[in-house]
C-alpha atoms as a PDB file:
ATOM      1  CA  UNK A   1     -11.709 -22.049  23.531  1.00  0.00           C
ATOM      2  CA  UNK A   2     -13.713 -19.723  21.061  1.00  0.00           C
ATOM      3  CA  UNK A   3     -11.675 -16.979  19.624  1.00  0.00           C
ATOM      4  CA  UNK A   4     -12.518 -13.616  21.522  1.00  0.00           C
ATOM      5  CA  UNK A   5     -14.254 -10.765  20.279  1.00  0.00           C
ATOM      6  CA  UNK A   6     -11.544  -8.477  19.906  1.00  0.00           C
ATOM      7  CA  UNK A   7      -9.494 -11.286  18.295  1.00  0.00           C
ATOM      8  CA  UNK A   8     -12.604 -11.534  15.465  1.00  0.00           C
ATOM      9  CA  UNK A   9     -12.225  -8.387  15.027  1.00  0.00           C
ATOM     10  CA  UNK A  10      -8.341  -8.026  14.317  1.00  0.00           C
ATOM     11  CA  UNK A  11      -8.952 -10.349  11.718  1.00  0.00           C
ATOM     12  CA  UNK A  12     -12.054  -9.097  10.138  1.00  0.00           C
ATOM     13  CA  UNK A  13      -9.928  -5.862   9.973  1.00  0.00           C
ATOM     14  CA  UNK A  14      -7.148  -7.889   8.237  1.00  0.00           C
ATOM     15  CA  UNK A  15      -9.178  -9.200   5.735  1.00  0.00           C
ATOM     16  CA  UNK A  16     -11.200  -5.838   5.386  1.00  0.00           C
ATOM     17  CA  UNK A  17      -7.833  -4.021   4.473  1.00  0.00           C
ATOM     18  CA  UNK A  18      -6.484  -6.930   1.950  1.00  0.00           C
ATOM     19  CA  UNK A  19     -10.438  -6.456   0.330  1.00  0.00           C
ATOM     20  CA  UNK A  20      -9.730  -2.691   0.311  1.00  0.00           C
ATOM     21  CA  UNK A  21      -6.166  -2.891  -1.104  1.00  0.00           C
ATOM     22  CA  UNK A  22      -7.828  -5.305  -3.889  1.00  0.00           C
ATOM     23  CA  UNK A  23     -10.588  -2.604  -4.858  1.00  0.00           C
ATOM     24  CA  UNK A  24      -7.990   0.598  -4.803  1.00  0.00           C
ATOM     25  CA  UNK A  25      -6.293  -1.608  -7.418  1.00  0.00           C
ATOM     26  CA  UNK A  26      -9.403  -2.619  -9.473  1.00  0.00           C
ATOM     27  CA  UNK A  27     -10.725   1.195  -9.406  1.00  0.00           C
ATOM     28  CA  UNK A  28      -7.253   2.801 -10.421  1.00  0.00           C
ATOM     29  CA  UNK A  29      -6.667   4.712  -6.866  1.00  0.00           C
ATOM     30  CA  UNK A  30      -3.239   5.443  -7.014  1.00  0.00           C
ATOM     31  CA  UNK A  31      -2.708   6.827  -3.870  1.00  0.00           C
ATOM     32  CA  UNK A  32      -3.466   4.132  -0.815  1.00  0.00           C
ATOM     33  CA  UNK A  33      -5.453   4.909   2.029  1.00  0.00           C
ATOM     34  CA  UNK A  34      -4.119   3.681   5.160  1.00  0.00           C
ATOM     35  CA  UNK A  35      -6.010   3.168   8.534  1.00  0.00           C
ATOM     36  CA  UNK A  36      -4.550   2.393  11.979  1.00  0.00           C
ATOM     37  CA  UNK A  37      -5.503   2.195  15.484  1.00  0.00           C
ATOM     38  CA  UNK A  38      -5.088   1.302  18.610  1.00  0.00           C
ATOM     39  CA  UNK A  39      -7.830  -1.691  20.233  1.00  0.00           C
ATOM     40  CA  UNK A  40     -10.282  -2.373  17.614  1.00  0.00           C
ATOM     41  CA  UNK A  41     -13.345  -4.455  18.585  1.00  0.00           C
ATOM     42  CA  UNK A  42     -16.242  -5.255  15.539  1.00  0.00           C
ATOM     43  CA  UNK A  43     -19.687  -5.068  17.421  1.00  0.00           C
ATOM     44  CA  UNK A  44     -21.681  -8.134  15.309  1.00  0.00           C
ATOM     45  CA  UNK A  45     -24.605  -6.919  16.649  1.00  0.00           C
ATOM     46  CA  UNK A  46     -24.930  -3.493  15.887  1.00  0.00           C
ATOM     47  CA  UNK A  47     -22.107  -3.693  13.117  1.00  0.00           C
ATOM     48  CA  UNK A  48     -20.321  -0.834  14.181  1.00  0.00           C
ATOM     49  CA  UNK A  49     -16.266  -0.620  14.258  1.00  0.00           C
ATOM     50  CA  UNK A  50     -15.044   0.735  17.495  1.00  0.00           C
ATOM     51  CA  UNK A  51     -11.456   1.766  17.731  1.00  0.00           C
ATOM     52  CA  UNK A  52      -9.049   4.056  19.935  1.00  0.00           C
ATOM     53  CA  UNK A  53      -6.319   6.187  18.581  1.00  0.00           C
ATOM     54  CA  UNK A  54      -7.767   6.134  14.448  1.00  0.00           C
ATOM     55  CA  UNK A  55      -5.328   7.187  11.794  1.00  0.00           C
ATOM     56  CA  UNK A  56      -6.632   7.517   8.601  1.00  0.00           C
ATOM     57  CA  UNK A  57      -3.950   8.640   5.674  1.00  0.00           C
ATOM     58  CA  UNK A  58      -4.349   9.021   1.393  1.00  0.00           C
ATOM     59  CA  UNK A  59      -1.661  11.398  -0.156  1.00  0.00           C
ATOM     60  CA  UNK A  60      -1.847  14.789   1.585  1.00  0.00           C
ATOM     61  CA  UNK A  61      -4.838  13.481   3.770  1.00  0.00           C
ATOM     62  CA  UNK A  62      -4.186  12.839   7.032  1.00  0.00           C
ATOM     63  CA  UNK A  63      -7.477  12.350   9.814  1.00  0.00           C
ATOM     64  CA  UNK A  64      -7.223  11.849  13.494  1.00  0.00           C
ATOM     65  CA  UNK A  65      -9.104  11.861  16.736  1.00  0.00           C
ATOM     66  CA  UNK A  66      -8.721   9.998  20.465  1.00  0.00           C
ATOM     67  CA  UNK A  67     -11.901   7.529  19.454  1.00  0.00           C
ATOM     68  CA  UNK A  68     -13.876   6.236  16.568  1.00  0.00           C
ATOM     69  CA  UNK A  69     -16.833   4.341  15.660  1.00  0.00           C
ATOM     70  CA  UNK A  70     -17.577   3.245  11.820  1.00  0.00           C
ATOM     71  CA  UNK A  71     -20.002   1.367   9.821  1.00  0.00           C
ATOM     72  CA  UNK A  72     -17.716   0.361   7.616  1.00  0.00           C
ATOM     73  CA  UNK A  73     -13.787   0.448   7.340  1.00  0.00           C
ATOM     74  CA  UNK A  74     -13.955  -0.281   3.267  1.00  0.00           C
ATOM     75  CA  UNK A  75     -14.623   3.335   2.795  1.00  0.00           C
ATOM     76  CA  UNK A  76     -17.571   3.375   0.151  1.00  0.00           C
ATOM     77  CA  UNK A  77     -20.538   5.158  -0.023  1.00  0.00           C
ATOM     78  CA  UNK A  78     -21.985   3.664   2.877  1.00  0.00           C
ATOM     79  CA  UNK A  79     -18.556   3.779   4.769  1.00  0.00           C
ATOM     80  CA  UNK A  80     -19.494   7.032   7.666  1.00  0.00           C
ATOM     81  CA  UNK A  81     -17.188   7.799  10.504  1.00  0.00           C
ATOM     82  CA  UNK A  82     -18.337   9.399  13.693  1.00  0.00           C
ATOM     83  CA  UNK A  83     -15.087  10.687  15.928  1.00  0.00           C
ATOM     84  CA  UNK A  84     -14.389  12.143  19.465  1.00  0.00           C
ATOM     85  CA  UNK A  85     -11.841  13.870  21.358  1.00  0.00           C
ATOM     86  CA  UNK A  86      -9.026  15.565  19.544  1.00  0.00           C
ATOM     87  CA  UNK A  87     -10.359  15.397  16.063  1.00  0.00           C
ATOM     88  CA  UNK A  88      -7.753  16.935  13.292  1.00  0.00           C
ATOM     89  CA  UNK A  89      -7.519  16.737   9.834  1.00  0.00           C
ATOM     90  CA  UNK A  90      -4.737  17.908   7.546  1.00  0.00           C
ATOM     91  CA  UNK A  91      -6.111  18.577   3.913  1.00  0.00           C
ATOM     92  CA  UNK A  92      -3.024  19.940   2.064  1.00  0.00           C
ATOM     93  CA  UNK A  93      -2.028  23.450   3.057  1.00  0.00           C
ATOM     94  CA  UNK A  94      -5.305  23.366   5.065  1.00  0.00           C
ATOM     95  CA  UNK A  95      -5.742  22.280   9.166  1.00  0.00           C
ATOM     96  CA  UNK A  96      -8.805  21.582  10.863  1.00  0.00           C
ATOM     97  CA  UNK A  97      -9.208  20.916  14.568  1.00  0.00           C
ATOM     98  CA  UNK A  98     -12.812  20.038  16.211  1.00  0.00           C
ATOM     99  CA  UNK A  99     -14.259  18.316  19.174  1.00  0.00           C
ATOM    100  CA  UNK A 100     -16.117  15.592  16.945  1.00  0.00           C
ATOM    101  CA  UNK A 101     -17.159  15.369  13.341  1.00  0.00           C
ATOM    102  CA  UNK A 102     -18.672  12.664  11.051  1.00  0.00           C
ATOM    103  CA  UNK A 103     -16.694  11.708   8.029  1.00  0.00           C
ATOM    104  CA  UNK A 104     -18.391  10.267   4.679  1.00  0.00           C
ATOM    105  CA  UNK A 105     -16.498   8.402   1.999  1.00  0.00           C
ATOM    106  CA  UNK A 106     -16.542   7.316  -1.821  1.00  0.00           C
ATOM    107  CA  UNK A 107     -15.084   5.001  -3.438  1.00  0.00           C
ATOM    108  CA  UNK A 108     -11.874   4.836  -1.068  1.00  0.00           C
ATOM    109  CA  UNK A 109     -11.889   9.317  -0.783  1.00  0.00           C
ATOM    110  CA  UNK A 110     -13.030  11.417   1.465  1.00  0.00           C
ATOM    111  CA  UNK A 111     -15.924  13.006   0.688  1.00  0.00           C
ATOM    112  CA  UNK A 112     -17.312  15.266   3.134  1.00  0.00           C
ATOM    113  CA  UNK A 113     -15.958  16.157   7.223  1.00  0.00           C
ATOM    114  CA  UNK A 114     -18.821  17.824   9.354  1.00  0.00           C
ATOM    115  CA  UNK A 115     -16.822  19.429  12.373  1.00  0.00           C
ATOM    116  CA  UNK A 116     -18.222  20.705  15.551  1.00  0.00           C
ATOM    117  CA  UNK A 117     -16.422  22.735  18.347  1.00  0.00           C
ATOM    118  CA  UNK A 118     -16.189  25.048  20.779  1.00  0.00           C
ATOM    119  CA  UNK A 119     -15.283  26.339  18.748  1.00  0.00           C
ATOM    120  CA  UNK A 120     -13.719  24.496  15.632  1.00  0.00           C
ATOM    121  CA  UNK A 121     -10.908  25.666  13.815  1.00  0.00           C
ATOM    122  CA  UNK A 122      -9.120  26.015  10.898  1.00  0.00           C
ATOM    123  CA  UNK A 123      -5.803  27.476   9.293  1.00  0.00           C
ATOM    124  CA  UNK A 124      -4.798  27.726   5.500  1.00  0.00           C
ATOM    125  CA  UNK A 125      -1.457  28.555   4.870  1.00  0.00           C
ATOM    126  CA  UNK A 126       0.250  29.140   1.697  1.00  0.00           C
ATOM    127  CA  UNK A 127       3.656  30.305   0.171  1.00  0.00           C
ATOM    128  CA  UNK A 128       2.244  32.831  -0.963  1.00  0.00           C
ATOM    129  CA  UNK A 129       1.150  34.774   2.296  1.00  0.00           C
ATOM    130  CA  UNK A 130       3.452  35.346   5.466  1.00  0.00           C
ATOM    131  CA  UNK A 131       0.687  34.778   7.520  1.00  0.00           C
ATOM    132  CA  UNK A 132      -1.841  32.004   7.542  1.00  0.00           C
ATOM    133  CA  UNK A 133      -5.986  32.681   6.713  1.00  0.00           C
ATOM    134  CA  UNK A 134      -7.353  31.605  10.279  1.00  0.00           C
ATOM    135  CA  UNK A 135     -10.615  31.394  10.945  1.00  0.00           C
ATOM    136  CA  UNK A 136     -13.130  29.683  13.635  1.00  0.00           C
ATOM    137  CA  UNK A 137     -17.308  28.676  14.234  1.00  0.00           C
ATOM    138  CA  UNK A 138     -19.388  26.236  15.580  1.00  0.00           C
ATOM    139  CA  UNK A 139     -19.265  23.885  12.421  1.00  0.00           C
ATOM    140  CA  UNK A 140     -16.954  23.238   9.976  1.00  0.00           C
ATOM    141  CA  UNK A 141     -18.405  21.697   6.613  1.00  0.00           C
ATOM    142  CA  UNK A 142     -15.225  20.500   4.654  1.00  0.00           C
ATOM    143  CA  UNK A 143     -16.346  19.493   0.823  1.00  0.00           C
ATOM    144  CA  UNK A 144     -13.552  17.401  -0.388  1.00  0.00           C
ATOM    145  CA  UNK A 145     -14.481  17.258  -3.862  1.00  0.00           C
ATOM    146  CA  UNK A 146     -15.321  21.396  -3.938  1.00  0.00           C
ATOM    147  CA  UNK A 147     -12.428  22.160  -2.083  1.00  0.00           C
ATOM    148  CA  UNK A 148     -14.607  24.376   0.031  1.00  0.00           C
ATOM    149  CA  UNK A 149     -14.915  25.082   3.814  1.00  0.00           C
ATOM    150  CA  UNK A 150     -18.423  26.350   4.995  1.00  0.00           C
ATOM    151  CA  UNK A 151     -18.390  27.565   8.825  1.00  0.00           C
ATOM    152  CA  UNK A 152     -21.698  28.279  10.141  1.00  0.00           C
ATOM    153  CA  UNK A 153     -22.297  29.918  14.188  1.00  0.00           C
ATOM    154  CA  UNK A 154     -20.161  32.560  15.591  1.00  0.00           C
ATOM    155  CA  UNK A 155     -17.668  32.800  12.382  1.00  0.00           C
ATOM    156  CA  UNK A 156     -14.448  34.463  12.544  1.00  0.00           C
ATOM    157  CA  UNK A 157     -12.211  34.674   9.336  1.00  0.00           C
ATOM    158  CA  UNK A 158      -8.505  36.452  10.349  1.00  0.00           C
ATOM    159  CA  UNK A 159      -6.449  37.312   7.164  1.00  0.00           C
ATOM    160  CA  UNK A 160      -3.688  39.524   7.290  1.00  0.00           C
ATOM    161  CA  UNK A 161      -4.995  42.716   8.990  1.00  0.00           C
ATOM    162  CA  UNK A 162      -8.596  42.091   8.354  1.00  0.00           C
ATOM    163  CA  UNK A 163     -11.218  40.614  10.466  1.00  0.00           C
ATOM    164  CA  UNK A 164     -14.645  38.849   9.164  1.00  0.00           C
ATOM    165  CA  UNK A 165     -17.386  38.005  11.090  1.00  0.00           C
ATOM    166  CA  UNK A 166     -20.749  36.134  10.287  1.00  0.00           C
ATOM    167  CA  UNK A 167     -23.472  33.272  10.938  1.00  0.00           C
ATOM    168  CA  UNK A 168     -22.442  31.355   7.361  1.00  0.00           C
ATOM    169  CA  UNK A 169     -19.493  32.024   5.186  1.00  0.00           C
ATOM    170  CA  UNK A 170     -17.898  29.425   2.362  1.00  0.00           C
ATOM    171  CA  UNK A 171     -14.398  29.690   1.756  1.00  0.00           C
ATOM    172  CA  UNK A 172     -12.808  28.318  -1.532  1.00  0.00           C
ATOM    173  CA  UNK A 173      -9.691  26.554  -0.247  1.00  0.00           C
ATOM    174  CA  UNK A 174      -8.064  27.119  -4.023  1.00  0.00           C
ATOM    175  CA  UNK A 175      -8.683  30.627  -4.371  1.00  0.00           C
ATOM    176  CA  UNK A 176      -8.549  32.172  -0.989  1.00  0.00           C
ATOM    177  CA  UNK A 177     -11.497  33.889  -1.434  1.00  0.00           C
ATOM    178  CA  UNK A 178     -15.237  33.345   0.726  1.00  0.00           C
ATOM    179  CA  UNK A 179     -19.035  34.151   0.481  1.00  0.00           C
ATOM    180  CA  UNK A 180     -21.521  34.565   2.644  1.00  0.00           C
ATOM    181  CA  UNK A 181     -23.242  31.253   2.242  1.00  0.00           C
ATOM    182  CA  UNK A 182     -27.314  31.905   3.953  1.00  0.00           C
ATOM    183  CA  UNK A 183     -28.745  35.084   2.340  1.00  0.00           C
ATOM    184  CA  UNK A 184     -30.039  35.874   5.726  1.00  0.00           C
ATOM    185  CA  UNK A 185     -26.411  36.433   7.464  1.00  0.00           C
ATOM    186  CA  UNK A 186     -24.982  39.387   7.046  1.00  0.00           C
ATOM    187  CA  UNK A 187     -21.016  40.150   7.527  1.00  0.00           C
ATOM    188  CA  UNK A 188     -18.735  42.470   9.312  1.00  0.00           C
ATOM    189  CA  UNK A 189     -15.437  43.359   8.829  1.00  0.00           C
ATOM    190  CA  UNK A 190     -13.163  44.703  10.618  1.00  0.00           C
ATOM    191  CA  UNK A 191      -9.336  46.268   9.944  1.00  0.00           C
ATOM    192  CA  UNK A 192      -7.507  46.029  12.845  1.00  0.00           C
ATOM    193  CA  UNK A 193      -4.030  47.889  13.193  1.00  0.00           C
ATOM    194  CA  UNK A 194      -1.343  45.653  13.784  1.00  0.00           C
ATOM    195  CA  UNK A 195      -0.830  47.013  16.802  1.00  0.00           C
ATOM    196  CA  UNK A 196      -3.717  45.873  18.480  1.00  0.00           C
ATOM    197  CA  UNK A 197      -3.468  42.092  17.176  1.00  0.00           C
ATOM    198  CA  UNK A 198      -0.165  41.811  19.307  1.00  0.00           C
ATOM    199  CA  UNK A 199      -2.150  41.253  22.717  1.00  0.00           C
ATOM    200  CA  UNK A 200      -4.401  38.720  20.684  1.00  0.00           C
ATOM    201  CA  UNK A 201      -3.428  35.446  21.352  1.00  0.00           C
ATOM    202  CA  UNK A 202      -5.747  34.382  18.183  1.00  0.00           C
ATOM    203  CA  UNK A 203      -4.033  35.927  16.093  1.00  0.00           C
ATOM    204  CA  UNK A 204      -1.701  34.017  13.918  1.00  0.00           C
ATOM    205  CA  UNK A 205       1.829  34.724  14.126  1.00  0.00           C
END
Protein backbone atom coordinates (compact mmCIF):
# COMPACT_ATOMS: atom_id res chain seq x y z
CA UNK A 1 0.00 0.00 0.00
CA UNK A 2 1.51 3.54 -0.85
CA UNK A 3 2.34 5.56 2.14
CA UNK A 4 -0.49 8.26 2.70
CA UNK A 5 -0.28 11.79 2.28
CA UNK A 6 -0.27 12.84 5.69
CA UNK A 7 2.26 10.07 6.46
CA UNK A 8 4.71 11.90 3.56
CA UNK A 9 4.30 14.63 5.18
CA UNK A 10 5.28 13.63 8.89
CA UNK A 11 8.34 12.61 7.44
CA UNK A 12 9.18 15.38 5.13
CA UNK A 13 8.67 17.42 8.38
CA UNK A 14 11.18 15.08 10.14
CA UNK A 15 13.72 15.47 7.79
CA UNK A 16 12.91 19.29 7.30
CA UNK A 17 13.64 19.83 11.13
CA UNK A 18 16.99 17.51 11.23
CA UNK A 19 17.99 19.95 7.83
CA UNK A 20 17.05 22.96 10.00
CA UNK A 21 18.83 21.81 13.21
CA UNK A 22 21.98 21.18 10.76
CA UNK A 23 21.87 24.89 9.34
CA UNK A 24 21.21 26.66 13.01
CA UNK A 25 24.49 24.84 13.71
CA UNK A 26 26.41 25.78 10.49
CA UNK A 27 25.15 29.60 10.82
CA UNK A 28 26.04 29.95 14.66
CA UNK A 29 22.18 30.34 15.91
CA UNK A 30 22.48 29.68 19.34
CA UNK A 31 19.15 29.76 20.34
CA UNK A 32 16.90 26.80 18.50
CA UNK A 33 13.76 27.41 16.95
CA UNK A 34 11.24 24.90 17.63
CA UNK A 35 7.96 24.20 15.64
CA UNK A 36 5.04 21.93 16.60
CA UNK A 37 1.64 21.10 15.59
CA UNK A 38 -1.05 19.24 15.56
CA UNK A 39 -2.06 17.22 11.82
CA UNK A 40 0.37 18.35 9.34
CA UNK A 41 -0.30 17.44 5.69
CA UNK A 42 2.52 18.77 2.76
CA UNK A 43 0.31 19.73 -0.34
CA UNK A 44 2.97 18.45 -3.37
CA UNK A 45 1.05 20.26 -5.58
CA UNK A 46 0.79 23.60 -4.48
CA UNK A 47 3.79 23.14 -1.93
CA UNK A 48 2.17 24.62 0.84
CA UNK A 49 2.47 23.20 4.63
CA UNK A 50 -0.87 22.95 6.24
CA UNK A 51 -1.01 22.38 9.94
CA UNK A 52 -3.49 22.79 13.03
CA UNK A 53 -2.50 23.99 16.41
CA UNK A 54 1.31 25.72 15.13
CA UNK A 55 3.81 26.47 17.83
CA UNK A 56 6.63 28.21 16.82
CA UNK A 57 9.40 29.01 19.78
CA UNK A 58 13.34 30.76 19.63
CA UNK A 59 14.45 32.24 23.08
CA UNK A 60 11.83 34.76 24.25
CA UNK A 61 9.79 34.14 20.95
CA UNK A 62 6.92 32.36 21.23
CA UNK A 63 4.05 32.40 17.98
CA UNK A 64 0.70 30.78 17.95
CA UNK A 65 -2.60 30.57 16.18
CA UNK A 66 -5.61 27.69 15.72
CA UNK A 67 -4.29 27.08 11.83
CA UNK A 68 -1.38 27.57 9.55
CA UNK A 69 -0.30 27.34 6.09
CA UNK A 70 3.59 27.81 5.03
CA UNK A 71 5.76 27.70 2.09
CA UNK A 72 8.39 26.58 3.81
CA UNK A 73 9.04 25.21 7.44
CA UNK A 74 13.11 25.84 7.06
CA UNK A 75 12.50 29.39 7.92
CA UNK A 76 14.70 31.36 5.28
CA UNK A 77 14.07 34.12 3.29
CA UNK A 78 11.56 32.53 1.32
CA UNK A 79 10.08 30.73 4.47
CA UNK A 80 6.31 33.08 4.88
CA UNK A 81 3.63 32.01 7.25
CA UNK A 82 0.02 32.92 6.79
CA UNK A 83 -2.13 32.11 10.25
CA UNK A 84 -5.84 32.07 11.42
CA UNK A 85 -7.86 32.02 14.41
CA UNK A 86 -6.29 32.94 17.70
CA UNK A 87 -3.06 34.34 16.47
CA UNK A 88 -0.57 35.48 19.52
CA UNK A 89 2.82 36.24 19.71
CA UNK A 90 4.97 36.85 22.77
CA UNK A 91 8.11 39.04 21.84
CA UNK A 92 9.83 39.57 25.24
CA UNK A 93 8.01 41.95 27.55
CA UNK A 94 5.77 42.56 24.49
CA UNK A 95 2.11 40.57 23.59
CA UNK A 96 0.36 40.66 20.47
CA UNK A 97 -3.04 39.14 19.78
CA UNK A 98 -4.74 39.30 16.10
CA UNK A 99 -7.25 37.49 14.03
CA UNK A 100 -4.56 36.50 11.27
CA UNK A 101 -1.17 37.77 10.28
CA UNK A 102 1.61 36.68 7.84
CA UNK A 103 4.97 35.96 9.32
CA UNK A 104 8.39 36.35 7.24
CA UNK A 105 11.66 34.78 8.26
CA UNK A 106 15.61 34.98 7.84
CA UNK A 107 17.94 32.86 8.27
CA UNK A 108 16.06 30.77 11.10
CA UNK A 109 14.55 34.60 12.89
CA UNK A 110 11.70 36.21 12.66
CA UNK A 111 11.70 38.96 10.67
CA UNK A 112 8.60 40.75 10.27
CA UNK A 113 4.59 39.79 11.80
CA UNK A 114 1.79 41.73 9.82
CA UNK A 115 -1.33 41.46 12.25
CA UNK A 116 -4.86 42.19 11.43
CA UNK A 117 -7.91 42.43 13.85
CA UNK A 118 -10.84 43.64 14.96
CA UNK A 119 -9.17 45.01 16.34
CA UNK A 120 -5.51 43.71 17.08
CA UNK A 121 -3.81 44.17 20.15
CA UNK A 122 -0.93 44.64 21.97
CA UNK A 123 0.55 45.09 25.62
CA UNK A 124 4.21 46.04 26.71
CA UNK A 125 4.93 45.64 30.11
CA UNK A 126 7.98 46.42 31.96
CA UNK A 127 9.47 46.56 35.57
CA UNK A 128 9.71 49.65 35.31
CA UNK A 129 5.95 50.81 35.04
CA UNK A 130 3.00 49.48 37.33
CA UNK A 131 0.91 49.45 34.54
CA UNK A 132 1.39 48.01 31.11
CA UNK A 133 1.56 50.47 27.60
CA UNK A 134 -1.70 49.01 25.86
CA UNK A 135 -2.62 49.90 22.78
CA UNK A 136 -4.98 48.60 19.74
CA UNK A 137 -5.71 49.17 15.50
CA UNK A 138 -6.54 47.46 12.59
CA UNK A 139 -2.86 46.29 11.81
CA UNK A 140 -0.10 45.55 13.70
CA UNK A 141 3.38 45.76 11.81
CA UNK A 142 5.92 44.05 14.27
CA UNK A 143 9.74 44.74 12.90
CA UNK A 144 11.77 42.18 14.63
CA UNK A 145 15.03 43.44 13.78
CA UNK A 146 13.87 47.40 14.68
CA UNK A 147 12.19 46.40 17.60
CA UNK A 148 9.33 48.56 16.47
CA UNK A 149 5.49 48.18 16.41
CA UNK A 150 3.64 50.30 13.70
CA UNK A 151 -0.35 50.22 14.15
CA UNK A 152 -2.15 51.75 11.39
CA UNK A 153 -6.53 52.21 11.44
CA UNK A 154 -8.38 53.27 14.44
CA UNK A 155 -5.12 53.46 16.87
CA UNK A 156 -5.39 53.60 20.48
CA UNK A 157 -2.15 53.86 22.67
CA UNK A 158 -3.22 53.67 26.76
CA UNK A 159 -0.20 54.55 29.04
CA UNK A 160 -0.64 55.37 32.46
CA UNK A 161 -3.29 58.16 32.52
CA UNK A 162 -2.88 59.21 28.98
CA UNK A 163 -4.77 58.32 25.96
CA UNK A 164 -3.40 58.50 22.13
CA UNK A 165 -5.29 58.27 19.25
CA UNK A 166 -4.36 58.18 15.43
CA UNK A 167 -4.48 56.56 11.77
CA UNK A 168 -0.42 55.54 12.00
CA UNK A 169 1.78 55.61 15.00
CA UNK A 170 5.36 53.56 15.46
CA UNK A 171 6.24 52.60 18.78
CA UNK A 172 9.92 51.75 19.73
CA UNK A 173 9.51 48.62 21.85
CA UNK A 174 13.13 49.59 23.63
CA UNK A 175 12.43 52.99 24.48
CA UNK A 176 8.79 53.29 25.18
CA UNK A 177 8.43 56.07 23.18
CA UNK A 178 6.12 56.42 19.50
CA UNK A 179 5.74 58.68 16.36
CA UNK A 180 3.30 59.37 14.22
CA UNK A 181 4.41 57.27 11.31
CA UNK A 182 2.17 58.92 7.82
CA UNK A 183 2.69 62.73 7.82
CA UNK A 184 -0.90 62.93 6.90
CA UNK A 185 -2.34 61.49 10.42
CA UNK A 186 -2.60 63.63 12.92
CA UNK A 187 -2.86 62.60 16.85
CA UNK A 188 -4.97 63.21 19.85
CA UNK A 189 -4.40 62.84 23.23
CA UNK A 190 -6.25 62.60 25.82
CA UNK A 191 -5.63 62.67 29.97
CA UNK A 192 -8.15 60.89 31.50
CA UNK A 193 -8.63 61.06 35.42
CA UNK A 194 -8.29 57.88 36.97
CA UNK A 195 -11.50 57.98 37.94
CA UNK A 196 -13.09 57.62 34.81
CA UNK A 197 -10.78 54.61 33.53
CA UNK A 198 -12.39 52.44 36.41
CA UNK A 199 -15.70 51.73 34.31
CA UNK A 200 -13.29 51.00 31.26
CA UNK A 201 -12.93 47.56 30.82
CA UNK A 202 -9.85 48.47 28.32
CA UNK A 203 -8.10 49.77 30.54
CA UNK A 204 -5.25 47.83 31.94
CA UNK A 205 -5.27 47.01 35.45
Amino acid sequence: MAPSLLGKACVCALVLALALAGHAQQAGVTQELVLESGPLVFDGQAKLFKMEAPRIRQGDLYISADDAVATSVEFDATSEWRLTGNVRIEAGAAVMDADSAVFTFDQKRLARGELTGTPATFTHHTAERQKPFSGTANELSYDSVASTLRLTGNVLLKRDQSEVQGCDIIYDLKTEGFSSGDSDCGVRVRVVPDSDRQDDPTSPQ
